[in-house]
Protein backbone atom coordinates (compact mmCIF):
# COMPACT_ATOMS: atom_id res chain seq x y z
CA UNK A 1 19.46 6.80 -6.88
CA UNK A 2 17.64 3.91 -8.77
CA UNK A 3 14.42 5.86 -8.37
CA UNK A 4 16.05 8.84 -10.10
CA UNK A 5 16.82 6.74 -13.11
CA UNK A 6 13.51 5.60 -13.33
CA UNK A 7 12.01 8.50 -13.31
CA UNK A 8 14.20 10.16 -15.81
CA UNK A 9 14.15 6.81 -18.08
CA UNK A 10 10.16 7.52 -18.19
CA UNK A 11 11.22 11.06 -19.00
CA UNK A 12 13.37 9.87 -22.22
CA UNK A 13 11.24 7.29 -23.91
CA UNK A 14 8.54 10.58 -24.00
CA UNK A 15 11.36 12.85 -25.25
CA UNK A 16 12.32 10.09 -28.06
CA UNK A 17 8.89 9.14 -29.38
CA UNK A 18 8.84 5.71 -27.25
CA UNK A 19 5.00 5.05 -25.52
CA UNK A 20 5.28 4.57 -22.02
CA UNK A 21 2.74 1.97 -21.07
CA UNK A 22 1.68 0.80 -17.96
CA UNK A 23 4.25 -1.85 -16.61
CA UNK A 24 7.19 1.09 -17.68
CA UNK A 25 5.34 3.50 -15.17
CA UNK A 26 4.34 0.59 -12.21
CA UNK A 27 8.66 -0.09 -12.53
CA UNK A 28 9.23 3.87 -12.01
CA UNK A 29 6.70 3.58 -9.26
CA UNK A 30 8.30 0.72 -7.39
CA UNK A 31 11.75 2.22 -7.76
CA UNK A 32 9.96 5.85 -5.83
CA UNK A 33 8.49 3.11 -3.33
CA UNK A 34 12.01 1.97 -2.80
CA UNK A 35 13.74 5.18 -3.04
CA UNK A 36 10.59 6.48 -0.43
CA UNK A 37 9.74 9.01 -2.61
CA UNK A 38 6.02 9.35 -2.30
CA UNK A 39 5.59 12.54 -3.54
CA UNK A 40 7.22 11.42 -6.78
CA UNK A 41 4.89 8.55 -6.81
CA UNK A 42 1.90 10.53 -6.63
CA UNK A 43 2.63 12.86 -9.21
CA UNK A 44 4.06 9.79 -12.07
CA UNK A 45 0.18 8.01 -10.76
CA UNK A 46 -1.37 11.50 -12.07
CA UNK A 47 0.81 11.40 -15.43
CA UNK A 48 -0.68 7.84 -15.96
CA UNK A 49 -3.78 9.14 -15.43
CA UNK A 50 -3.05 12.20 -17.83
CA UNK A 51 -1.49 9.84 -20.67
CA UNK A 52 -5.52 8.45 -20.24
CA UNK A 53 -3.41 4.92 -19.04
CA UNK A 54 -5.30 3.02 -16.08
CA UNK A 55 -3.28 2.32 -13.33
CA UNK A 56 -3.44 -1.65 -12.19
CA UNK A 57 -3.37 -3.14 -8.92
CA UNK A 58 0.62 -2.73 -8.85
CA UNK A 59 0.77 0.19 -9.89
CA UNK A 60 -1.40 1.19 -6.91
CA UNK A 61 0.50 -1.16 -4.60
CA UNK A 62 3.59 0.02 -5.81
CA UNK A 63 2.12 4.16 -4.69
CA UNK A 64 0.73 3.08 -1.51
CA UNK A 65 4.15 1.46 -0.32
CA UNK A 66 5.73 4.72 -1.27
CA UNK A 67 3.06 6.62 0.59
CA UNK A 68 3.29 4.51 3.70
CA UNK A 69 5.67 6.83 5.54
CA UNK A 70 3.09 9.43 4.66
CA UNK A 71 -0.30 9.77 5.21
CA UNK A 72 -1.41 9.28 1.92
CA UNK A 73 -1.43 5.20 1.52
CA UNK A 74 -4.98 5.84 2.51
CA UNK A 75 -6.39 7.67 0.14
CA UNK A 76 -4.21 5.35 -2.50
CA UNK A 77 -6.42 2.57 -1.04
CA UNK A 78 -9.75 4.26 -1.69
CA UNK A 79 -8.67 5.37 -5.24
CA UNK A 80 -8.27 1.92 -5.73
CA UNK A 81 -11.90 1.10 -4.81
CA UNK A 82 -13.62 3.63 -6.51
CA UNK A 83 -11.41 2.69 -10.09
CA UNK A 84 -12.73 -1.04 -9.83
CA UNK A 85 -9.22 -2.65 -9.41
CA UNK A 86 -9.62 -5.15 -6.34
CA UNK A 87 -6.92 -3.95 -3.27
CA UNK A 88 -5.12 -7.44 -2.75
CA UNK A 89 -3.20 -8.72 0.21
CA UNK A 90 -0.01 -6.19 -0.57
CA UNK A 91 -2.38 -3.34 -1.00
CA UNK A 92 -4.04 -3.81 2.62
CA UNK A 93 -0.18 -4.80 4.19
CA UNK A 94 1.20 -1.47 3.13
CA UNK A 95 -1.88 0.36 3.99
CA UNK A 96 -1.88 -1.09 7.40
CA UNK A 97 1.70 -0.80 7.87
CA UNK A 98 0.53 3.19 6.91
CA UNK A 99 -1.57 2.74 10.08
CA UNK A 100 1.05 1.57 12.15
CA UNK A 101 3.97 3.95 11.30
CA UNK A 102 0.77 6.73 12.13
CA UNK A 103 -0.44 5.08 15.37
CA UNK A 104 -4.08 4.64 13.33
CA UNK A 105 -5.55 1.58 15.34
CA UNK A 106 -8.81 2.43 14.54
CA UNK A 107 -7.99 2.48 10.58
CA UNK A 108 -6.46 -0.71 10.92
CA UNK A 109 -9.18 -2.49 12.03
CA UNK A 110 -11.64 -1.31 9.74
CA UNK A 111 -8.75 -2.53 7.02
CA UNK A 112 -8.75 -5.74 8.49
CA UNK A 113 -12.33 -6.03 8.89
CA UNK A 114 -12.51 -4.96 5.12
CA UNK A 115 -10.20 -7.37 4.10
CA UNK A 116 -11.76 -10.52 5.98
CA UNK A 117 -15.08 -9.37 3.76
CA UNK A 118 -13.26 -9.30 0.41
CA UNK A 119 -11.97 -12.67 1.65
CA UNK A 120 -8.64 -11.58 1.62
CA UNK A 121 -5.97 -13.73 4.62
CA UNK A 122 -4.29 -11.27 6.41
CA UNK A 123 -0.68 -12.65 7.28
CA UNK A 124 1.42 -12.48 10.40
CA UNK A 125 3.10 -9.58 8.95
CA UNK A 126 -0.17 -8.04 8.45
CA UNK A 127 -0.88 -8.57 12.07
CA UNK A 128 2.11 -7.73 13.18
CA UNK A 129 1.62 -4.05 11.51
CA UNK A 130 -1.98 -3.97 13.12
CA UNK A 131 -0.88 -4.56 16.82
CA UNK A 132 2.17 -1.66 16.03
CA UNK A 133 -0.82 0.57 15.62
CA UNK A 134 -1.82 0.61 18.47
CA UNK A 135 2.14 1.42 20.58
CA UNK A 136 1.57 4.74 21.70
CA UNK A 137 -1.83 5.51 21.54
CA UNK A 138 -3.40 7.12 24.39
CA UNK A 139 -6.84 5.09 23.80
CA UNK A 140 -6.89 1.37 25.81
CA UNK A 141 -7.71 -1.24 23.17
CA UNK A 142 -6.77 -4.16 24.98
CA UNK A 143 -10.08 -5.87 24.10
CA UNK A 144 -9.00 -5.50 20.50
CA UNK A 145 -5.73 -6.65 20.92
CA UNK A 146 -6.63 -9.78 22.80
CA UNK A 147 -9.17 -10.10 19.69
CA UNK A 148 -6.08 -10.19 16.95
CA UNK A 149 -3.79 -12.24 19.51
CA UNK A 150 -6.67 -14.54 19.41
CA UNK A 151 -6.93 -14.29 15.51
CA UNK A 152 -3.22 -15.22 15.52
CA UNK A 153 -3.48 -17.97 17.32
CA UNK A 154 -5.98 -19.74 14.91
CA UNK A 155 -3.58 -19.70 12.26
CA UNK A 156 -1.48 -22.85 10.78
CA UNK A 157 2.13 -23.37 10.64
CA UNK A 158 2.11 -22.86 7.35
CA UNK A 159 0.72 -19.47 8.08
CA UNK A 160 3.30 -18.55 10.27
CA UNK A 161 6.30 -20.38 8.09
């Protein structure tokens, strides 16, 4: 398991003396997002925080894509926020891919509404995660829907490409 040796890497450069910085503990953090080991994530994000290192926006991306399968992306999202670091495009994707996986419509709008004011794009991707939120639900949001089909529609090839 990659994120295994990552983790235990992190582990070894302590043990021999070697400072673990912050791009050593974002690449342990993407290999728990890829290994979907959010739990892990969460606790190496506290350890940064511990070692008095501030996190940076991939660091945080990298926790909130391991948290997506959880329930936690969110609360990744508002650490963000309230640390200063601006949430970019990969932030809001995984958090509203969080949303989808959870059936949060409601979440996801405000996400996309948040990220239209921080004049972030969203992508079709980003979309695409949106309208998954609401599959399921036992709410009728049609009017939104229609609303982000229309959104869609207004955006260039190159968008879509």
């Amino acid at each position: 398991w990659e994120w295994e040796l990552a983790v235990s890497l992190l582990a070894e450069m302590s043990a021999c003396n070697i400072e673990s910085n912050v791009i050593s503990y974002s690449a342990a953090l993407g290999a728990c997002s890829k290994g979907e080991q959010w739990q892990r994530a969460l606790c190496l994000l506290a350890e940064m925080k511990d070692a008095a290192l501030e996190p940076n926006v991939i660091s945080y991306n990298n926790a909130i894509t391991a948290c997506s399968k959880a329930e936690q992306a969110h609360g990744m999202l508002s650490e963000m926020h309230g640390s200063a670091l601006q949430p970019n495009l990969i932030s809001y994707s995984a958090s509203i891919e969080a949303c989808s996986r959870h059936l949060q419509w409601q979440r996801a709008l405000r996400l996309l509404l948040e990220m239209q004011e921080l004049g972030l794009e969203p992508d079709v991707p980003v979309y695409a995660a949106a309208l998954g939120s609401t599959s399921g639900s036992t709410c009728n949001q049609w009017e939104w829907v229609l609303g982000m089909l229309a959104q869609l529609q207004g955006l260039t090839c190159s968008q879509l490409c």
